[in-house]
N, C-alpha and C. Protein backbone atom coordinates (compact mmCIF):
# COMPACT_ATOMS: atom_id res chain seq x y z
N UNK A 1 -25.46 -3.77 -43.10
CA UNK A 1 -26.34 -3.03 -43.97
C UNK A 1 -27.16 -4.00 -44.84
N UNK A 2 -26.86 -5.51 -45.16
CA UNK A 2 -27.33 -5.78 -46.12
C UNK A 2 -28.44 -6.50 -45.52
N UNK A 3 -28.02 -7.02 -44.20
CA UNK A 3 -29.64 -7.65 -43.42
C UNK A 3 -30.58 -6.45 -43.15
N UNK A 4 -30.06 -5.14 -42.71
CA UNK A 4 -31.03 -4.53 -42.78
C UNK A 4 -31.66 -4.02 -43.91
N UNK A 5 -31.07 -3.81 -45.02
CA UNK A 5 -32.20 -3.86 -46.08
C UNK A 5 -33.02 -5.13 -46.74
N UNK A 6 -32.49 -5.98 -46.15
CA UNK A 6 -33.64 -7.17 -46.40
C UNK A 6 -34.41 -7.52 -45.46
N UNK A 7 -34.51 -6.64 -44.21
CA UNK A 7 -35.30 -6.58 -43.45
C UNK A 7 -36.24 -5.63 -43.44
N UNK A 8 -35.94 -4.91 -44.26
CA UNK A 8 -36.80 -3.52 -45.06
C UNK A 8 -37.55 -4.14 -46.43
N UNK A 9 -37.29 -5.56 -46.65
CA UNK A 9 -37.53 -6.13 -47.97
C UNK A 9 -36.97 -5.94 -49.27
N UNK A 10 -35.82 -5.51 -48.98
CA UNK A 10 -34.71 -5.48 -50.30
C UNK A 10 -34.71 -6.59 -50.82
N UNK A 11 -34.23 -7.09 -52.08
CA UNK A 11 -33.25 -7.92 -52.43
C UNK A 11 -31.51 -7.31 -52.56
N UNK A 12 -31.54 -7.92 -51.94
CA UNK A 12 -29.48 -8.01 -51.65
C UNK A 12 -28.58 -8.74 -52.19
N UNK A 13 -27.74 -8.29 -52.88
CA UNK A 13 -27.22 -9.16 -54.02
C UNK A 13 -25.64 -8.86 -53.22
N UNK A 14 -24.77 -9.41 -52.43
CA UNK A 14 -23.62 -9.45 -52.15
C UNK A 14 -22.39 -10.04 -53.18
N UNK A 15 -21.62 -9.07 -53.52
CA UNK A 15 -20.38 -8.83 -54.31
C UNK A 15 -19.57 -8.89 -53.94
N UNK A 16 -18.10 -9.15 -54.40
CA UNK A 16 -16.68 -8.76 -53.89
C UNK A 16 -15.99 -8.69 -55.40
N UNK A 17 -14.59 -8.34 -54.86
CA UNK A 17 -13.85 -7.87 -56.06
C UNK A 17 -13.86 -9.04 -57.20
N UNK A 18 -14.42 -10.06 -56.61
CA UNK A 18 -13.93 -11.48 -58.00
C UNK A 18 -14.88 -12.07 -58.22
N UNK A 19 -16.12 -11.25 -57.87
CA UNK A 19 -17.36 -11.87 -58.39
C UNK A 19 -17.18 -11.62 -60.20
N UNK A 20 -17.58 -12.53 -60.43
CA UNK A 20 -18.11 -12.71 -62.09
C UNK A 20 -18.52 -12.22 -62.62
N UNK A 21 -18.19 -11.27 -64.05
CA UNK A 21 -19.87 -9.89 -64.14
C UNK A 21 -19.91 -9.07 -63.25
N UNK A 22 -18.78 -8.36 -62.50
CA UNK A 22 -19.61 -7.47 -61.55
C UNK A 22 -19.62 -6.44 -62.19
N UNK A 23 -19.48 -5.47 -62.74
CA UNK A 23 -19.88 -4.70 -64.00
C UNK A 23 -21.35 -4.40 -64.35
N UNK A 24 -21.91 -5.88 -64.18
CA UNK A 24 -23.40 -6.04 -64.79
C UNK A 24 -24.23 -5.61 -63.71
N UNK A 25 -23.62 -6.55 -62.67
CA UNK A 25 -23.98 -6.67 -61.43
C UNK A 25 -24.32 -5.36 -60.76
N UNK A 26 -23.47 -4.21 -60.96
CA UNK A 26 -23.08 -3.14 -60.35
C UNK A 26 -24.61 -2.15 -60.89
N UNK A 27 -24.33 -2.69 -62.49
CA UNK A 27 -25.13 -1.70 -63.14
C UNK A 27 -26.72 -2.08 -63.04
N UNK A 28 -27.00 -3.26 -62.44
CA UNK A 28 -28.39 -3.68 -62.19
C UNK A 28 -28.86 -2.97 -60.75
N UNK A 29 -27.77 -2.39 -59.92
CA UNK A 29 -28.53 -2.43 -58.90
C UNK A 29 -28.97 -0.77 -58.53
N UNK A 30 -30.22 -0.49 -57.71
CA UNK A 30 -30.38 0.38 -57.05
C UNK A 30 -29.71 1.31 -56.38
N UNK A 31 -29.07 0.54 -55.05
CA UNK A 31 -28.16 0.97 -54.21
C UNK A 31 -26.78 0.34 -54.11
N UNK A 32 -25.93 1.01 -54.22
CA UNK A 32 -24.54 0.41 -54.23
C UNK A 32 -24.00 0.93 -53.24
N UNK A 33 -23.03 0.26 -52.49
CA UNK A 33 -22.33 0.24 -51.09
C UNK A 33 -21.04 -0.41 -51.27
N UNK A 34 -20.17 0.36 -51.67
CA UNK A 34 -18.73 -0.19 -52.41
C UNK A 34 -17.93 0.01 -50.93
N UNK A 35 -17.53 -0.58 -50.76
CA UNK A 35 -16.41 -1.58 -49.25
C UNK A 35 -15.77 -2.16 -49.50
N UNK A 36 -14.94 -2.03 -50.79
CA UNK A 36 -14.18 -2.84 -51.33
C UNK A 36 -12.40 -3.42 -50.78
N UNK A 37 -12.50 -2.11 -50.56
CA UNK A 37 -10.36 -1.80 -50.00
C UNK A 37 -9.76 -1.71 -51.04
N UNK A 38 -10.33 -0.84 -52.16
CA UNK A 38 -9.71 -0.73 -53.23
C UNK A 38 -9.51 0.40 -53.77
N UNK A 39 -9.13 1.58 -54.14
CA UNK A 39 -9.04 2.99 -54.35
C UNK A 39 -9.29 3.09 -55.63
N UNK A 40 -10.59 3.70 -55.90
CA UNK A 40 -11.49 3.90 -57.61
C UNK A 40 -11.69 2.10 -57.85
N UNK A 41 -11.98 1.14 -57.42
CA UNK A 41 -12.03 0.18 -57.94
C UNK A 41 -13.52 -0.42 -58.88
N UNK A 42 -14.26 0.59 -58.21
CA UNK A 42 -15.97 0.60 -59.23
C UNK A 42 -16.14 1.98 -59.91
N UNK A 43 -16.10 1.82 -61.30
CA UNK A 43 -15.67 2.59 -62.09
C UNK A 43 -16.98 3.32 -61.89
N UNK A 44 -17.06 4.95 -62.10
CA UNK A 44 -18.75 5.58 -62.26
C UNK A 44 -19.02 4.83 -62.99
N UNK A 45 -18.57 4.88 -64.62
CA UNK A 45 -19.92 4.72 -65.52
C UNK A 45 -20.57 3.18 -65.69
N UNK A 46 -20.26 2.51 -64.58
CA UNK A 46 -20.66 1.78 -64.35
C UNK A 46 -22.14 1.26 -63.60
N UNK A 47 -22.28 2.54 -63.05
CA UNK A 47 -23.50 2.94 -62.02
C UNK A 47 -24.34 3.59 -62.36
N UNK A 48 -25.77 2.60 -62.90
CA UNK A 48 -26.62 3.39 -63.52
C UNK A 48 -27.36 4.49 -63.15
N UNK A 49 -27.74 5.00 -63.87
CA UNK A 49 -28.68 6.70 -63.07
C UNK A 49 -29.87 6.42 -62.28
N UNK A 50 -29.63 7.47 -62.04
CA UNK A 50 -30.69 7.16 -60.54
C UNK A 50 -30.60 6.67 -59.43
N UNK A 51 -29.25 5.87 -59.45
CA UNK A 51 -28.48 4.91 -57.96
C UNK A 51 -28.42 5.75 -56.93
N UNK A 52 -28.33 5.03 -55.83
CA UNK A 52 -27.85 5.51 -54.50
C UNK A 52 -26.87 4.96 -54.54
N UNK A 53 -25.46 6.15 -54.33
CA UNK A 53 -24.16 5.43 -53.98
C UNK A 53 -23.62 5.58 -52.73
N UNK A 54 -23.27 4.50 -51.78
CA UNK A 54 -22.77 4.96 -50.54
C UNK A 54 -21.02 4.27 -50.47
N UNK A 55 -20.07 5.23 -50.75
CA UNK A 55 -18.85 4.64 -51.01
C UNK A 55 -18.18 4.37 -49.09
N UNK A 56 -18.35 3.89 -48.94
CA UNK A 56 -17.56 3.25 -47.31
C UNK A 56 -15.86 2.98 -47.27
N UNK A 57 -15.58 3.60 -48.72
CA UNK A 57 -13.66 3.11 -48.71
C UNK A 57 -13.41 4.67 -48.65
N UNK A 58 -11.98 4.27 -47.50
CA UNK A 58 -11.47 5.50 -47.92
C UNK A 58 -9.53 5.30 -47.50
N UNK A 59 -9.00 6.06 -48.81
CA UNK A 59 -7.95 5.67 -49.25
C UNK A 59 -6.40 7.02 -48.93
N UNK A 60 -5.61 7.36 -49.00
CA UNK A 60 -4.69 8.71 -48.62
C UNK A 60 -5.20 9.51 -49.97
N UNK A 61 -5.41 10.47 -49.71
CA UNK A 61 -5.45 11.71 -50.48
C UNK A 61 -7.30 11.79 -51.14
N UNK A 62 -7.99 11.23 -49.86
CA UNK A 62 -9.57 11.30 -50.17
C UNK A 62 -9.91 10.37 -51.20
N UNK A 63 -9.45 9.72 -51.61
CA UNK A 63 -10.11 8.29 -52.72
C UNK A 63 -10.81 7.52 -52.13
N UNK A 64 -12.50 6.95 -52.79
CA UNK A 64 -12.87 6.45 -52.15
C UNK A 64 -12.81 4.86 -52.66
N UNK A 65 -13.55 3.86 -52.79
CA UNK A 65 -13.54 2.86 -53.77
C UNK A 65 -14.66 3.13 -54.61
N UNK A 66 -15.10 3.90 -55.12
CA UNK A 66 -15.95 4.26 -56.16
C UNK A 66 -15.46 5.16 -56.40
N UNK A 67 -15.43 5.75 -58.22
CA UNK A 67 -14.33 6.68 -58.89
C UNK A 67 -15.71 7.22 -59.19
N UNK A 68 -15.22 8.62 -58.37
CA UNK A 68 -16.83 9.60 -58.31
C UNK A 68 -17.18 10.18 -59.71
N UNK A 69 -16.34 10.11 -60.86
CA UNK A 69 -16.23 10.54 -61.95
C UNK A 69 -17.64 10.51 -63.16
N UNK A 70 -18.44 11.19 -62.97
CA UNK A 70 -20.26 11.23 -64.02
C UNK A 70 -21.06 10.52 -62.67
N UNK A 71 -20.59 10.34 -61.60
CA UNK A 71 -21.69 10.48 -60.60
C UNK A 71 -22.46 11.41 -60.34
N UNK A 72 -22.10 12.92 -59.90
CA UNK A 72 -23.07 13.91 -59.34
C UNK A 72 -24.07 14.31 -60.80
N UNK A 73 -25.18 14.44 -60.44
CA UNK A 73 -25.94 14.85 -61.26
C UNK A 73 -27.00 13.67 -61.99
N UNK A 74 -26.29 12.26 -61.89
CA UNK A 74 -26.69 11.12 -62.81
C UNK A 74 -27.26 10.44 -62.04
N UNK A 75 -26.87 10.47 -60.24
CA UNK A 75 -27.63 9.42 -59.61
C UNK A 75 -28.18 10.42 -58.32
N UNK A 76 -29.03 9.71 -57.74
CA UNK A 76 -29.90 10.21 -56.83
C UNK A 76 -29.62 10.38 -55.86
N UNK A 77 -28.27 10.00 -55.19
CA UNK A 77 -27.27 10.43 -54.08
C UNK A 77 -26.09 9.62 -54.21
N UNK A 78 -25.15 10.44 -53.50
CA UNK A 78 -23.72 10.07 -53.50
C UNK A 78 -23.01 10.70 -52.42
N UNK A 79 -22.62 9.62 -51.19
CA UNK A 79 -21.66 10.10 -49.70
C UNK A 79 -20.47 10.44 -50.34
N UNK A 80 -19.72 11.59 -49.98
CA UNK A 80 -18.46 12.29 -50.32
C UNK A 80 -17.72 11.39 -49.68
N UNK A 81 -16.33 11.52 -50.46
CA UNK A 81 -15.05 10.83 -49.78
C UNK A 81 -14.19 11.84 -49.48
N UNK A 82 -13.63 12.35 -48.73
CA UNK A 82 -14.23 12.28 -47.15
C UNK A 82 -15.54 12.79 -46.78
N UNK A 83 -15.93 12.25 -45.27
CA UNK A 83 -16.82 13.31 -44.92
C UNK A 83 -18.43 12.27 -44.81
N UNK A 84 -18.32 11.18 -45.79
CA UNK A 84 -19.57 10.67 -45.88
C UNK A 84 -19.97 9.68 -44.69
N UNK A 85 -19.59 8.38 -44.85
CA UNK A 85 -19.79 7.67 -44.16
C UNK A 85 -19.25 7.52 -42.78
N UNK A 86 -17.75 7.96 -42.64
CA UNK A 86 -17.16 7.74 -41.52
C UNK A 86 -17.37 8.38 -40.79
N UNK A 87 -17.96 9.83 -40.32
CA UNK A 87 -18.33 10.24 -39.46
C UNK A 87 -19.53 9.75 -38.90
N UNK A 88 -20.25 8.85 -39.30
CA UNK A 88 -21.51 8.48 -39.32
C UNK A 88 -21.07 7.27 -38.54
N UNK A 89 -19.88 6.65 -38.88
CA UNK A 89 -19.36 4.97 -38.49
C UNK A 89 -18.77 5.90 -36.87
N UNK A 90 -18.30 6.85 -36.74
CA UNK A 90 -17.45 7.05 -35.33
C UNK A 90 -18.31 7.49 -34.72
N UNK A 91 -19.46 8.46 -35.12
CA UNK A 91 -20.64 9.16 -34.10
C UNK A 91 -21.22 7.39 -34.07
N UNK A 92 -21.85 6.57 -34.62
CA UNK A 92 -22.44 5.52 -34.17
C UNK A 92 -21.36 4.58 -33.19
N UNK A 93 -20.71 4.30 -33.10
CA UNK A 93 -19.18 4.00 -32.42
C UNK A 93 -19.33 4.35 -31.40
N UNK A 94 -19.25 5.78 -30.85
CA UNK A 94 -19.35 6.40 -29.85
C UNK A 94 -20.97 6.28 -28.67
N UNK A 95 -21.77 6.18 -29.89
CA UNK A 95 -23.29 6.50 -28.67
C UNK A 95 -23.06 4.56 -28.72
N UNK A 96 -22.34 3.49 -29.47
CA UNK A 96 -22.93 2.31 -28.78
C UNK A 96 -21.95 1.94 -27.49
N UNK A 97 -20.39 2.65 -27.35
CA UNK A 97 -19.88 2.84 -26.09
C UNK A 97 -20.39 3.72 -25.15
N UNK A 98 -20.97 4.47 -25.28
CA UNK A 98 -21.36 5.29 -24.18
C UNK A 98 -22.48 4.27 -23.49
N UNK A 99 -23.37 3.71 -24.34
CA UNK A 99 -24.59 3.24 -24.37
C UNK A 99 -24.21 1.82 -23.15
N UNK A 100 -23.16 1.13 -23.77
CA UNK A 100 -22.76 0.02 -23.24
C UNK A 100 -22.20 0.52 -22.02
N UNK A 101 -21.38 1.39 -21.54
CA UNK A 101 -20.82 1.67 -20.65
C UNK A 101 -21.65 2.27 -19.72
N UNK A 102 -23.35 2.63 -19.92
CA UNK A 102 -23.87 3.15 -18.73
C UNK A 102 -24.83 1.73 -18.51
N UNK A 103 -24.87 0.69 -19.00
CA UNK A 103 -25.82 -0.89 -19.18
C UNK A 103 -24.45 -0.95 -17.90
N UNK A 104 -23.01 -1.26 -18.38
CA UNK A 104 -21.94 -1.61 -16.65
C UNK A 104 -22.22 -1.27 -15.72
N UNK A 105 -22.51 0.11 -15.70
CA UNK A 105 -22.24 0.81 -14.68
C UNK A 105 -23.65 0.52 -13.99
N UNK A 106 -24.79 0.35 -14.85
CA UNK A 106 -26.62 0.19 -13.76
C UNK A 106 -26.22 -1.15 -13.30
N UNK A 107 -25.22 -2.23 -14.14
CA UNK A 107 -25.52 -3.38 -13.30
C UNK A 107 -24.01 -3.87 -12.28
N UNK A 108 -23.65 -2.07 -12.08
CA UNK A 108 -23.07 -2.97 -10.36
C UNK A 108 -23.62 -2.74 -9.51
């Protein structure tokens, strides 16, 4: 995701849990894409209004790694935990095996 938005002309600012300031970090940006492996580990009010949040963690009992808590309403979208991203990760999954598996099959 992050080459393709800098192939769209983003600036892309890549994070992990022990970056320095990520707090600040979090709250400067546009779009946030929390992939952390951490359950609530990016707090809402951390995420300024108007963000796009796309949370990609998902934890037992629907937790995602973003604590959806003063999100709806404050930012400009937000993927549900469950339901958001991963169906999106297994339907894409699926058409690039199918995809690959008929590229085998034209070249025997």
């Amino acid at each position: 995701m992050a080459f393709m938005l800098s192939n769209a002309n983003a600036t892309v600012t890549l994070c992990h849990s022990k970056t320095s300031n990520l707090e600040a970090e979090i709250r400067r940006a546009d779009i946030i894409v929390g992939a952390v492996g951490k359950p609530n580990f990016i707090r809402g009010e951390c995420v300024s209004a108007g963000a796009i949040v796309i949370d990609a963690g998902y934890h037992p009992g629907g937790i995602g790694d973003i604590h959806p808590d003063g999100l709806m309403g404050r930012c400009e979208a937000v993927t549900p935990v469950p339901g958001g991203v991963g169906p999106m990760t297994i339907s894409t999954l699926i058409a690039q095996t199918v995809s690959a598996a008929e590229r085998a099959c034209a070249a025997i």
